[in-house]
N, C-alpha and C. Protein backbone atom coordinates (compact mmCIF):
# COMPACT_ATOMS: atom_id res chain seq x y z
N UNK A 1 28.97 -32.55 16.83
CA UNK A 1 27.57 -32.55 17.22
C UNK A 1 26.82 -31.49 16.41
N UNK A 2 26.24 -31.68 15.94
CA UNK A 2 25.14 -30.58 14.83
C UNK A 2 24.43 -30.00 15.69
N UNK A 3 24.11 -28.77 15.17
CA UNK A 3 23.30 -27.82 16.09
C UNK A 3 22.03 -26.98 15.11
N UNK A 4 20.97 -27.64 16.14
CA UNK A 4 19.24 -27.82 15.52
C UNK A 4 18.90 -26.32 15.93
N UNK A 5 19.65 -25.49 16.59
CA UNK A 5 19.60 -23.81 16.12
C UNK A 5 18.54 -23.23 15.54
N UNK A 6 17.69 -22.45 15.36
CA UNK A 6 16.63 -22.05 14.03
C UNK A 6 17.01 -20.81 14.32
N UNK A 7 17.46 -19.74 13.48
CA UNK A 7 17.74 -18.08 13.51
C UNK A 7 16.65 -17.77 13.02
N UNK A 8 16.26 -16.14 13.45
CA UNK A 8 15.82 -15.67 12.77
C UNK A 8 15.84 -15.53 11.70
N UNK A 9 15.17 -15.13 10.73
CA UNK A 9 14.87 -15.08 9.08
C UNK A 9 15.69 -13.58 8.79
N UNK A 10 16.16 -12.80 8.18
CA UNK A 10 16.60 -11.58 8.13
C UNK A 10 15.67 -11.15 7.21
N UNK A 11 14.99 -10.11 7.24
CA UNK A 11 14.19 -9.59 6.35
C UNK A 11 14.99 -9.08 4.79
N UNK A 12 14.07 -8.79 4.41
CA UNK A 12 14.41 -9.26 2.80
C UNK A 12 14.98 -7.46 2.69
N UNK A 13 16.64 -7.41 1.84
CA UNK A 13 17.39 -6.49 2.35
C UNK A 13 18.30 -6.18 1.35
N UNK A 14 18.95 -4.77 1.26
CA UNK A 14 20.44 -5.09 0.18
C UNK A 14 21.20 -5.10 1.00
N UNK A 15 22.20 -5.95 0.23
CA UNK A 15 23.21 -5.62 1.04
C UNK A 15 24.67 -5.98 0.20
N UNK A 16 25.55 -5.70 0.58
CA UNK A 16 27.11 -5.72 0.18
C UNK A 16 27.86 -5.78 1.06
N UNK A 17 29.35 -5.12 0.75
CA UNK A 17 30.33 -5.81 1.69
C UNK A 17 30.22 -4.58 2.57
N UNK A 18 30.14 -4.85 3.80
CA UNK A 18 30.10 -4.05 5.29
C UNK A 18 28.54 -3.59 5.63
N UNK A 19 27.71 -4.27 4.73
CA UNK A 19 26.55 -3.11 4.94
C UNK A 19 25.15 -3.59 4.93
N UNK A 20 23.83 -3.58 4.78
CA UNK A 20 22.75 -4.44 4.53
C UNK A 20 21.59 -3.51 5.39
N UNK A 21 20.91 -2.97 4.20
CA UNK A 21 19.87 -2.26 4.07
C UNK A 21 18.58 -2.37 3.86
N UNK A 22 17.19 -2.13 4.75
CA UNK A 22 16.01 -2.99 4.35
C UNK A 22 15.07 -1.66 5.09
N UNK A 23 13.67 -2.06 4.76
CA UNK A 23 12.58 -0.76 5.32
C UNK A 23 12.88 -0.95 7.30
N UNK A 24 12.26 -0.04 7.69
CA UNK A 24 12.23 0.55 9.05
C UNK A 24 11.24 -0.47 9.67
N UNK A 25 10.10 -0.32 8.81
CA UNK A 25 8.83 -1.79 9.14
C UNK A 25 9.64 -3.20 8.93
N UNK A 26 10.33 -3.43 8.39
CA UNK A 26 10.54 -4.86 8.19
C UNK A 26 11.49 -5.06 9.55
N UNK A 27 12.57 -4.14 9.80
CA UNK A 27 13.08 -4.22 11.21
C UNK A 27 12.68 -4.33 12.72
N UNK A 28 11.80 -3.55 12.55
CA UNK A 28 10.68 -3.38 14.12
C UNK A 28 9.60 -4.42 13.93
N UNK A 29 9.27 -5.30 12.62
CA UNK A 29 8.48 -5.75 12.98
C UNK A 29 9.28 -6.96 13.16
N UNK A 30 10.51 -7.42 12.72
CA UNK A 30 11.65 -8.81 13.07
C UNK A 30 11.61 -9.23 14.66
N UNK A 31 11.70 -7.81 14.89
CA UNK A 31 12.11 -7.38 16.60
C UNK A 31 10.69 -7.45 17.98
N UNK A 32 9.48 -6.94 16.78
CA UNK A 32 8.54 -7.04 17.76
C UNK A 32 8.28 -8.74 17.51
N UNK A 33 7.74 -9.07 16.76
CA UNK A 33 7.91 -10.91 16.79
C UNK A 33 8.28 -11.80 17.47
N UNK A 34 9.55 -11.52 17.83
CA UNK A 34 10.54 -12.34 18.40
C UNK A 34 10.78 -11.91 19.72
N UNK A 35 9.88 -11.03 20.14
CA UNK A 35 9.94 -9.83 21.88
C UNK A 35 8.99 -9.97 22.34
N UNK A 36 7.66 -10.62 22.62
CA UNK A 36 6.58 -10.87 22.56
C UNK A 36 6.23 -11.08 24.01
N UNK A 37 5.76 -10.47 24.87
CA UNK A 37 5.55 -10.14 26.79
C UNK A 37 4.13 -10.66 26.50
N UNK A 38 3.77 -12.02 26.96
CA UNK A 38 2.78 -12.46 27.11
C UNK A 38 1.97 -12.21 28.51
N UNK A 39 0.89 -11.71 28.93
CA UNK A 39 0.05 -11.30 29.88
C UNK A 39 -0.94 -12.64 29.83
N UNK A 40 -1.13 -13.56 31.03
CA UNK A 40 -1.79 -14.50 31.03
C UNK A 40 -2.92 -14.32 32.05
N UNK A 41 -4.31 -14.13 30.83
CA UNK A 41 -5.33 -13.99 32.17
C UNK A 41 -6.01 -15.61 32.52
N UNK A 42 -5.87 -15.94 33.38
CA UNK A 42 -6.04 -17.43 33.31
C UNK A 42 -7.23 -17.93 34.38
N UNK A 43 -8.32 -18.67 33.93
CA UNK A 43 -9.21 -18.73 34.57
C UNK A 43 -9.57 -20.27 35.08
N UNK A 44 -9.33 -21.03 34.17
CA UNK A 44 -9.32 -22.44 34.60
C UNK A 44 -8.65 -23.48 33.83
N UNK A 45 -9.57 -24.08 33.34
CA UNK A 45 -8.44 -25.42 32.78
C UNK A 45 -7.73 -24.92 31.94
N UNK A 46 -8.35 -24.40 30.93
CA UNK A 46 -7.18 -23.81 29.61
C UNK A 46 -5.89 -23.27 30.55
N UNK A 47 -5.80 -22.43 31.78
CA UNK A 47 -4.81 -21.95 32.24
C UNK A 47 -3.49 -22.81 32.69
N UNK A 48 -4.32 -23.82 33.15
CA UNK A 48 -3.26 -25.37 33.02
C UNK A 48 -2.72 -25.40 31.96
N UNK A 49 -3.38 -25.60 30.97
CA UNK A 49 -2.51 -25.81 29.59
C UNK A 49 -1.61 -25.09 29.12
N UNK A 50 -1.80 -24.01 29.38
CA UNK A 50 -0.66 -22.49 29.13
C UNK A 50 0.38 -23.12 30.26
N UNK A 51 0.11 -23.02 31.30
CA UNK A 51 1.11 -23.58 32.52
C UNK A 51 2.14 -24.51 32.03
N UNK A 52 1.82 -25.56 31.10
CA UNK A 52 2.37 -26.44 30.53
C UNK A 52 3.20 -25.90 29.29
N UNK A 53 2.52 -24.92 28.75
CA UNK A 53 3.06 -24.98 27.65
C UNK A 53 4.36 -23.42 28.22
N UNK A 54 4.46 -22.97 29.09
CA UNK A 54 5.46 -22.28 29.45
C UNK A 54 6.89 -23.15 30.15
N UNK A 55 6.55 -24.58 30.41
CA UNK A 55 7.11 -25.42 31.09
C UNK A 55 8.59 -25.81 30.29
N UNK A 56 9.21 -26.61 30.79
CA UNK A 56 10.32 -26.84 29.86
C UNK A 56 10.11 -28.03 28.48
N UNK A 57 8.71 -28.34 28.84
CA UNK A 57 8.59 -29.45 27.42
C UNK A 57 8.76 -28.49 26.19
N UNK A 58 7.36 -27.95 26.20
CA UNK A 58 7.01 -27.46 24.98
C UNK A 58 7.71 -25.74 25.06
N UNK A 59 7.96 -25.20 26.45
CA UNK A 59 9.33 -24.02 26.60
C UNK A 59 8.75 -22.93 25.20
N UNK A 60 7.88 -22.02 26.06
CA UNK A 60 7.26 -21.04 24.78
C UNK A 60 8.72 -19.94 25.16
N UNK A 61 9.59 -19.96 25.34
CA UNK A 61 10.49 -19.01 25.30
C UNK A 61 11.55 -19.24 24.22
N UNK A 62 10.94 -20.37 23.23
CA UNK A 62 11.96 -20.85 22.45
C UNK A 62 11.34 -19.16 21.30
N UNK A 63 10.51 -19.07 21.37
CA UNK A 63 9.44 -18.05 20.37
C UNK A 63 9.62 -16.50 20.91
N UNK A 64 10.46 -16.39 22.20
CA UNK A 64 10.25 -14.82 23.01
C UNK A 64 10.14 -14.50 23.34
N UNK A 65 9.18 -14.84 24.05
CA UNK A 65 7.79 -15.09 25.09
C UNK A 65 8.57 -15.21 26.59
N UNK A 66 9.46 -15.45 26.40
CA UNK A 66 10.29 -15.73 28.01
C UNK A 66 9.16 -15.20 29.33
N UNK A 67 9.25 -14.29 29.07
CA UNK A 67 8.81 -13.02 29.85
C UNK A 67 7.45 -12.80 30.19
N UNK A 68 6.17 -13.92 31.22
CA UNK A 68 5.72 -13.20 31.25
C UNK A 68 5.35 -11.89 31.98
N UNK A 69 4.20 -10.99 31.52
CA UNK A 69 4.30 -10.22 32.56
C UNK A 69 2.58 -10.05 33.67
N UNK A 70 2.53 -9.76 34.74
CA UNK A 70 1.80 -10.05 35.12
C UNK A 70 0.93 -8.53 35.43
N UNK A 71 1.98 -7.62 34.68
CA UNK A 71 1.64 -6.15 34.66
C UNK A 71 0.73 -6.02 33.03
N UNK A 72 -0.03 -5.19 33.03
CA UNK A 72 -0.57 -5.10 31.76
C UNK A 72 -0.03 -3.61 30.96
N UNK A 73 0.53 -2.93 31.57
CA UNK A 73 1.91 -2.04 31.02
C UNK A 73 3.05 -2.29 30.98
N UNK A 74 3.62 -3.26 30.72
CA UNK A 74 4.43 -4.27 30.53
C UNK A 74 4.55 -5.18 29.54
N UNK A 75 3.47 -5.81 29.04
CA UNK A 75 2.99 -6.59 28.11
C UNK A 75 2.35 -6.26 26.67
N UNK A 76 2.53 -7.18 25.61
CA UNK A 76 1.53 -6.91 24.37
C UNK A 76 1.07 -8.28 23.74
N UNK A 77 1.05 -9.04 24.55
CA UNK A 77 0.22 -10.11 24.37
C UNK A 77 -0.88 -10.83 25.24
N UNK A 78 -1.97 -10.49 24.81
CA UNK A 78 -2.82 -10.75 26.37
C UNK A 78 -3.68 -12.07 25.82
N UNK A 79 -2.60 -12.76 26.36
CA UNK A 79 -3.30 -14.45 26.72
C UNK A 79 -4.74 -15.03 27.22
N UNK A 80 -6.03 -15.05 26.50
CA UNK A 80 -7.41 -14.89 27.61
C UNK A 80 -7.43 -16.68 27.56
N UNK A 81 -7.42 -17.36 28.63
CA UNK A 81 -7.37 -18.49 28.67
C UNK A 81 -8.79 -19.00 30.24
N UNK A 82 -10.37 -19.69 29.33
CA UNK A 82 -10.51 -20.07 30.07
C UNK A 82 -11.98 -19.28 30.27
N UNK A 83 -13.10 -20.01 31.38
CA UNK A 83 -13.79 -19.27 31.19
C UNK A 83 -14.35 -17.35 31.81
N UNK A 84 -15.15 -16.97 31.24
CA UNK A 84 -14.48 -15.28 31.76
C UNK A 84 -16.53 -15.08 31.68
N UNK A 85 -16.47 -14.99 33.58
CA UNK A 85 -17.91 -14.27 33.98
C UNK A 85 -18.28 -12.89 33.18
N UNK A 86 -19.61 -12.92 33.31
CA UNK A 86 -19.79 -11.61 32.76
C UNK A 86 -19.18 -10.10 34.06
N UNK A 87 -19.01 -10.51 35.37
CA UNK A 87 -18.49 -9.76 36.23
C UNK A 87 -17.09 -9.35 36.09
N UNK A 88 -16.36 -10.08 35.34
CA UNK A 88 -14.90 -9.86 34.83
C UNK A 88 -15.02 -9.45 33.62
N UNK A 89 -16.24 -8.96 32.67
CA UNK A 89 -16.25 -8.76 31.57
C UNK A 89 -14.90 -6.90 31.43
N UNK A 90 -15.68 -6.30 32.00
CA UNK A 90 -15.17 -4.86 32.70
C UNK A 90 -13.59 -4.92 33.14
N UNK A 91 -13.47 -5.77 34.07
CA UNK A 91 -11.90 -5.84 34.52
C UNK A 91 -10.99 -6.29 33.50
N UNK A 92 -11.53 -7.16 32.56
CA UNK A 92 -10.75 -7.72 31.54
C UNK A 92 -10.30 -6.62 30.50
N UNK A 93 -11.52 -5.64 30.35
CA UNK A 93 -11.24 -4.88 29.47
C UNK A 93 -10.48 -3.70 29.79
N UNK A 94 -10.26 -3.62 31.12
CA UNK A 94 -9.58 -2.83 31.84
C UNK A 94 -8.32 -3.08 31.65
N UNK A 95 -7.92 -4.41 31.88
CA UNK A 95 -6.37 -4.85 31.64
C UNK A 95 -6.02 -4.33 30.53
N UNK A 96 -7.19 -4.53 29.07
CA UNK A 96 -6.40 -4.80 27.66
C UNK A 96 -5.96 -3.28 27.40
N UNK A 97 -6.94 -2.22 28.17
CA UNK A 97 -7.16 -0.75 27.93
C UNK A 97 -5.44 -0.27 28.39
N UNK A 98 -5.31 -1.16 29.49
CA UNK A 98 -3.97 -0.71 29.98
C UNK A 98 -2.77 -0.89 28.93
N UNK A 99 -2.96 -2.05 28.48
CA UNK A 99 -1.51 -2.23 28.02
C UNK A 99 -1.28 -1.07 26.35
N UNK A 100 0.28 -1.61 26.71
CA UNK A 100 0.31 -0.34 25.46
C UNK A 100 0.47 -0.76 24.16
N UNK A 101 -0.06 -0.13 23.02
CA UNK A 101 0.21 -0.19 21.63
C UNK A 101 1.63 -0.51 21.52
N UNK A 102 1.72 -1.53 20.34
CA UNK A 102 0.34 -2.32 19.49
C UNK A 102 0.89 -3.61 20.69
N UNK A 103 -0.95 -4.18 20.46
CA UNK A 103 -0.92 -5.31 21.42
C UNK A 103 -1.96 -6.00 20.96
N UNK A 104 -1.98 -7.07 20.97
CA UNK A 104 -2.63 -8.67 20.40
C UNK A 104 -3.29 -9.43 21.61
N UNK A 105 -4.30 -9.53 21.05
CA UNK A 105 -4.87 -10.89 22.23
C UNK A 105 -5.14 -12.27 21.31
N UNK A 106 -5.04 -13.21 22.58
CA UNK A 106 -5.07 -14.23 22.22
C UNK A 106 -6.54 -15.07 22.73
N UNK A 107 -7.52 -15.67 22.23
CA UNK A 107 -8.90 -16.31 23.11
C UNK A 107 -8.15 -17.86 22.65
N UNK A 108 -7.84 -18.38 23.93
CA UNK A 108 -7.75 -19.48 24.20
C UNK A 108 -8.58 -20.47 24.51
N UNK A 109 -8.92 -21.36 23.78
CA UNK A 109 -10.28 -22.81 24.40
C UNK A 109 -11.34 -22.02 24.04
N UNK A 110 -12.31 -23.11 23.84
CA UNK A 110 -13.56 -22.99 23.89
C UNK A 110 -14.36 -21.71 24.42
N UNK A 111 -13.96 -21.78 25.77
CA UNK A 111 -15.09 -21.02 26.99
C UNK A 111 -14.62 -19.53 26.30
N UNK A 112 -13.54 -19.30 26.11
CA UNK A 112 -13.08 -17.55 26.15
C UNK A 112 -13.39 -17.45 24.81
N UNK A 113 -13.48 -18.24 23.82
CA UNK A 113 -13.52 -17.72 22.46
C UNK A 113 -14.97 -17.86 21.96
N UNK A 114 -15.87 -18.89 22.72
CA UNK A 114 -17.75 -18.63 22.54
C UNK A 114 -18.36 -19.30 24.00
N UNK A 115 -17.27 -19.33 25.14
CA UNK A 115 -18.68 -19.24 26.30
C UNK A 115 -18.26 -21.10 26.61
N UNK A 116 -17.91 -21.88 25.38
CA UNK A 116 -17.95 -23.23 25.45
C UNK A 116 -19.36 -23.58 25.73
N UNK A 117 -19.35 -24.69 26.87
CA UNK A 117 -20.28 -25.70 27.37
C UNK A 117 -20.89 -24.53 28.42
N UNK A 118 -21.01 -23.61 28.68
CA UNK A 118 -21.59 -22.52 29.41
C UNK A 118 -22.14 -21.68 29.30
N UNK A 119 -22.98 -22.21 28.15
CA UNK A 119 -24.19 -21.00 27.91
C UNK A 119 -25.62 -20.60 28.36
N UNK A 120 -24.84 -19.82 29.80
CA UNK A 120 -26.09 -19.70 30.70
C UNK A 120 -25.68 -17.92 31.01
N UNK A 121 -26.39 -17.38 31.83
CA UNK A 121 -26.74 -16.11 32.03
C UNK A 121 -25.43 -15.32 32.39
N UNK A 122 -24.76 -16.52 33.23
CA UNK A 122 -23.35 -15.53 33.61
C UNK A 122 -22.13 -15.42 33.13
N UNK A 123 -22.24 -16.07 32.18
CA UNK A 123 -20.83 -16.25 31.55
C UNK A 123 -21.02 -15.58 30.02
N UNK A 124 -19.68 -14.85 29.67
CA UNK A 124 -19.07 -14.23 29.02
C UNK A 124 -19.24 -14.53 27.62
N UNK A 125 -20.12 -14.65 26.57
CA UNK A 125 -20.16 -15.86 25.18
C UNK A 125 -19.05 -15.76 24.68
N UNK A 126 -18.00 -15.46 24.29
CA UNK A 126 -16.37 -14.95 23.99
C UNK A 126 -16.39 -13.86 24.07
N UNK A 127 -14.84 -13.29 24.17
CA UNK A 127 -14.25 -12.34 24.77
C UNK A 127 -14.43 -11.43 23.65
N UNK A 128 -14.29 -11.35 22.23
CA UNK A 128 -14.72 -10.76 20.82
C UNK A 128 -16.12 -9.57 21.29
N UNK A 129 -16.84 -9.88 22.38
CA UNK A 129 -17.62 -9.01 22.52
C UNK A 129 -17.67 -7.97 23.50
N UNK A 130 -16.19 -7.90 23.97
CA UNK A 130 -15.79 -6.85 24.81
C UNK A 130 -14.42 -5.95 24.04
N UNK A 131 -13.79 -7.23 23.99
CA UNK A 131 -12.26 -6.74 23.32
C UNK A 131 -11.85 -7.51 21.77
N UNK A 132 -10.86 -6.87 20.99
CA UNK A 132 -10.78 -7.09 19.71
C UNK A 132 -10.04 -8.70 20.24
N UNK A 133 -9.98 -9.67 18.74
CA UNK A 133 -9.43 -10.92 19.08
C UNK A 133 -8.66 -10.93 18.22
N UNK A 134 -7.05 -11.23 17.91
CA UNK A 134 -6.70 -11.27 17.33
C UNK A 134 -5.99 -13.04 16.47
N UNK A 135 -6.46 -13.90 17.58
CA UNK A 135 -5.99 -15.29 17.34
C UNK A 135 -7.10 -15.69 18.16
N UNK A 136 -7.42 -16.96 17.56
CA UNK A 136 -8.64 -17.98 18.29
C UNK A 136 -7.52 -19.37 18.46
N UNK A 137 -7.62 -19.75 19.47
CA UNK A 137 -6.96 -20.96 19.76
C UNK A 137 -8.54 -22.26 20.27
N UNK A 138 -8.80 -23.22 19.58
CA UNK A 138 -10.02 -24.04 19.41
C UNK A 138 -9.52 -25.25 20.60
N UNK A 139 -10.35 -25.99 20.94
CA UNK A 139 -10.35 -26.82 22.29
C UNK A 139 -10.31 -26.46 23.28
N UNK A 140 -11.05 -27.55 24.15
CA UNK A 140 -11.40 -27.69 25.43
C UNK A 140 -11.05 -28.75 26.40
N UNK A 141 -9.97 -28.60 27.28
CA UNK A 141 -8.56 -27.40 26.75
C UNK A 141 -7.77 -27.86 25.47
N UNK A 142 -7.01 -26.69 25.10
CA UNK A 142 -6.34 -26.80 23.95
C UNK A 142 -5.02 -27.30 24.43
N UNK A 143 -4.56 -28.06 23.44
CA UNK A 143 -3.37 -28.98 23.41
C UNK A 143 -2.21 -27.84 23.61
N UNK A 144 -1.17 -27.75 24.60
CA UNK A 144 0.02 -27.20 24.37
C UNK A 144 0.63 -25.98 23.33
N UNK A 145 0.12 -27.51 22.28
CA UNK A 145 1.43 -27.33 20.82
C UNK A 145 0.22 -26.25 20.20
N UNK A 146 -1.58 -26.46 20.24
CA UNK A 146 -1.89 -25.48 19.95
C UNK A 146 -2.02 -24.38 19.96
N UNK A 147 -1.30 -23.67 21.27
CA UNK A 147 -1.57 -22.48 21.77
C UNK A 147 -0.04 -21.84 21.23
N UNK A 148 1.30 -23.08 20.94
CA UNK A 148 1.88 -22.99 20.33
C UNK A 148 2.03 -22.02 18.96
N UNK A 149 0.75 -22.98 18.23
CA UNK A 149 0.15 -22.23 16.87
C UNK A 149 -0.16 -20.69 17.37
N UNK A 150 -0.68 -20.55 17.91
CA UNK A 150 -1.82 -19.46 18.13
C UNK A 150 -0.62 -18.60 18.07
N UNK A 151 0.58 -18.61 19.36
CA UNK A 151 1.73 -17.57 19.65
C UNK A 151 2.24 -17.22 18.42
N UNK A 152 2.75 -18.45 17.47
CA UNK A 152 3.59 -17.97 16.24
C UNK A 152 2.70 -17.61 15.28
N UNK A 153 1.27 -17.67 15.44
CA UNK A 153 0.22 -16.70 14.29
C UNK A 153 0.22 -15.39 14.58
N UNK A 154 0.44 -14.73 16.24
CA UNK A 154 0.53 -13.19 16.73
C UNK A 154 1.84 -13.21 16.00
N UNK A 155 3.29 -13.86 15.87
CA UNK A 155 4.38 -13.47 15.31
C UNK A 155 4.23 -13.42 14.18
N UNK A 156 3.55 -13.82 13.08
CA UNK A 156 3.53 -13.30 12.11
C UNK A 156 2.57 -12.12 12.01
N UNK A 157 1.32 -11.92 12.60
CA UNK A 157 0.57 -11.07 12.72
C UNK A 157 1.77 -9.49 13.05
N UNK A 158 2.00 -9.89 14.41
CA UNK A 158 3.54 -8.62 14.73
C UNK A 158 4.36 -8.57 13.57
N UNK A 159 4.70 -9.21 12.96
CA UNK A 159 6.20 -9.77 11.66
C UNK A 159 5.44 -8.49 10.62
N UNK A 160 4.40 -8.92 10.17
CA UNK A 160 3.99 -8.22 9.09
C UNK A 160 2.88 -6.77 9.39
N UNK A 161 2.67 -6.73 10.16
CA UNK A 161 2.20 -5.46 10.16
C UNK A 161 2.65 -4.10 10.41
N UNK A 162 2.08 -3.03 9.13
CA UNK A 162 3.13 -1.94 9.09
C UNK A 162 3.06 -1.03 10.50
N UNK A 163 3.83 -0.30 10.51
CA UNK A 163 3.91 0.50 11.72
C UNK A 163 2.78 1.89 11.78
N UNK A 164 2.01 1.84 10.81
CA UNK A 164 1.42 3.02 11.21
C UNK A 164 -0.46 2.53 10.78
N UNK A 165 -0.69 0.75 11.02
CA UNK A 165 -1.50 0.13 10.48
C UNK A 165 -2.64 0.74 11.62
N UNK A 166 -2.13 1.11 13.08
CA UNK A 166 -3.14 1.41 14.44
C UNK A 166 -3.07 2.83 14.34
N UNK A 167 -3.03 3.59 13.18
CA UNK A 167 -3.75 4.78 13.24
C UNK A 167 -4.37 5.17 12.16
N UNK A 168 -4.49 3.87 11.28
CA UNK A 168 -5.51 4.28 10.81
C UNK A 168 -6.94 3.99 10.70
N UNK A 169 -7.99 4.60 9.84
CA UNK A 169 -9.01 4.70 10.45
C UNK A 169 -9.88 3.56 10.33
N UNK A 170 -9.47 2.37 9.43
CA UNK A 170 -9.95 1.25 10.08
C UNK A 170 -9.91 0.71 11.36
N UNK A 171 -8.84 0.68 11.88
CA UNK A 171 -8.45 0.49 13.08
C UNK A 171 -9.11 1.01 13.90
N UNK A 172 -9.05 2.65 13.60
CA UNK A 172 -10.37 3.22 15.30
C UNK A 172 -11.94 2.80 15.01
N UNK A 173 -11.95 2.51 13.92
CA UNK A 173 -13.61 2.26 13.63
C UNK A 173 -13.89 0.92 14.37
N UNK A 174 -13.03 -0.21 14.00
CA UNK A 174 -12.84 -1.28 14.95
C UNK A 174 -12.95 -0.87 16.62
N UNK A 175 -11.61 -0.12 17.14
CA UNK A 175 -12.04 0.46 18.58
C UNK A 175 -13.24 0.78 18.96
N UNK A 176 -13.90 1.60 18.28
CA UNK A 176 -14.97 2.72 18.39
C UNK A 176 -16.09 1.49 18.75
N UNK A 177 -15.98 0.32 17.87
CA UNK A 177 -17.09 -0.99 18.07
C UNK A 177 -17.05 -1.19 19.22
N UNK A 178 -16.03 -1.11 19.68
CA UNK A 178 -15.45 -1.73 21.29
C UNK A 178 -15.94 -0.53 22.36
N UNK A 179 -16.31 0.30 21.49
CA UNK A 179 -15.97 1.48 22.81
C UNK A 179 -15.33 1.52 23.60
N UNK A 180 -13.82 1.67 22.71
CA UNK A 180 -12.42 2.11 23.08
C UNK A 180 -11.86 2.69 22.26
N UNK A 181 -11.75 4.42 23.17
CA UNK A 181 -11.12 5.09 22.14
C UNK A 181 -9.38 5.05 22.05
């Protein structure tokens, strides 16, 4: 019986007999990739779709993700799925403030990533104007397999970024937009 298996990739390395040597970044970032504590803030339909896509069809634990967490010190992937009042604008940003470096969000569907079909006084126009975005996932709701995409774009986003990319001062100038220091 053949086995449809997919390993990890080993980062690019020397190596010889007993031994195999590569940067410190290319290791932690193999590891953060493939470790990925998704935080799901879930507000409506899109949250169905995540529901599904944690399910055993499409099984986002094939990617790492096993785990989510419902703690935001716990997590570094914060899932925004759905639409988000301007009264949750604050609490939302509260969650992301919590969790710890380095951590990725995700704007799922329409509504969280520009407001969608709800552009009236109380709702949120996307989440980009409270907290940084690091993946846009498009539809209303988005298909499964797309939010799919979205997870393995934070794994390469995690895969390749160096370890000392969140102190520098691009990075706080970005925060500072946010007014988050």
């Amino acid at each position: 019986m053949a086995s449809n298996i997919k390993l990890a990739e080993a980062p690019e390395s020397y190596s010889g007999p007993g031994f195999q040597a590569t940067s410190f970044d290319k290791i932690i970032g193999l590891a953060r990739a493939n470790s990925l504590w998704p935080l799901p803030f879930a507000t409506s339909c899109c949250g169905i779709e995540f529901m599904a896509t944690m399910g055993s069809h499409y099984d986002l634990a094939r990617f790492g993700s096993e785990r989510p967490s419902f703690s935001p010190r716990q997590a570094d992937m914060l899932l925004v799925a759905g639409t988000i009042a301007k009264k949750m604008g604050p609490i939302l940003k509260q969650v992301y403030l919590q969790m710890a470096e380095p951590r990725w969000v995700i704007a799922i569907g329409a509504c969280a990533s520009s407001g969608g079909i709800f552009d009236t006084y109380s709702v949120l126009q996307g989440i980009d104007r409270i907290i940084p975005v690091d993946v846009y996932v498009p539809g209303c709701p988005p298909r499964p397999e797309q939010i799919l995409e979205g997870v393995m774009q934070v794994q390469e986003l995690a895969k390749n970024e160096s370890l000392r990319r969140r102190n520098t001062e691009e990075y706080q100038k970005l925060l500072n937009s946010y007014s988050i220091q």
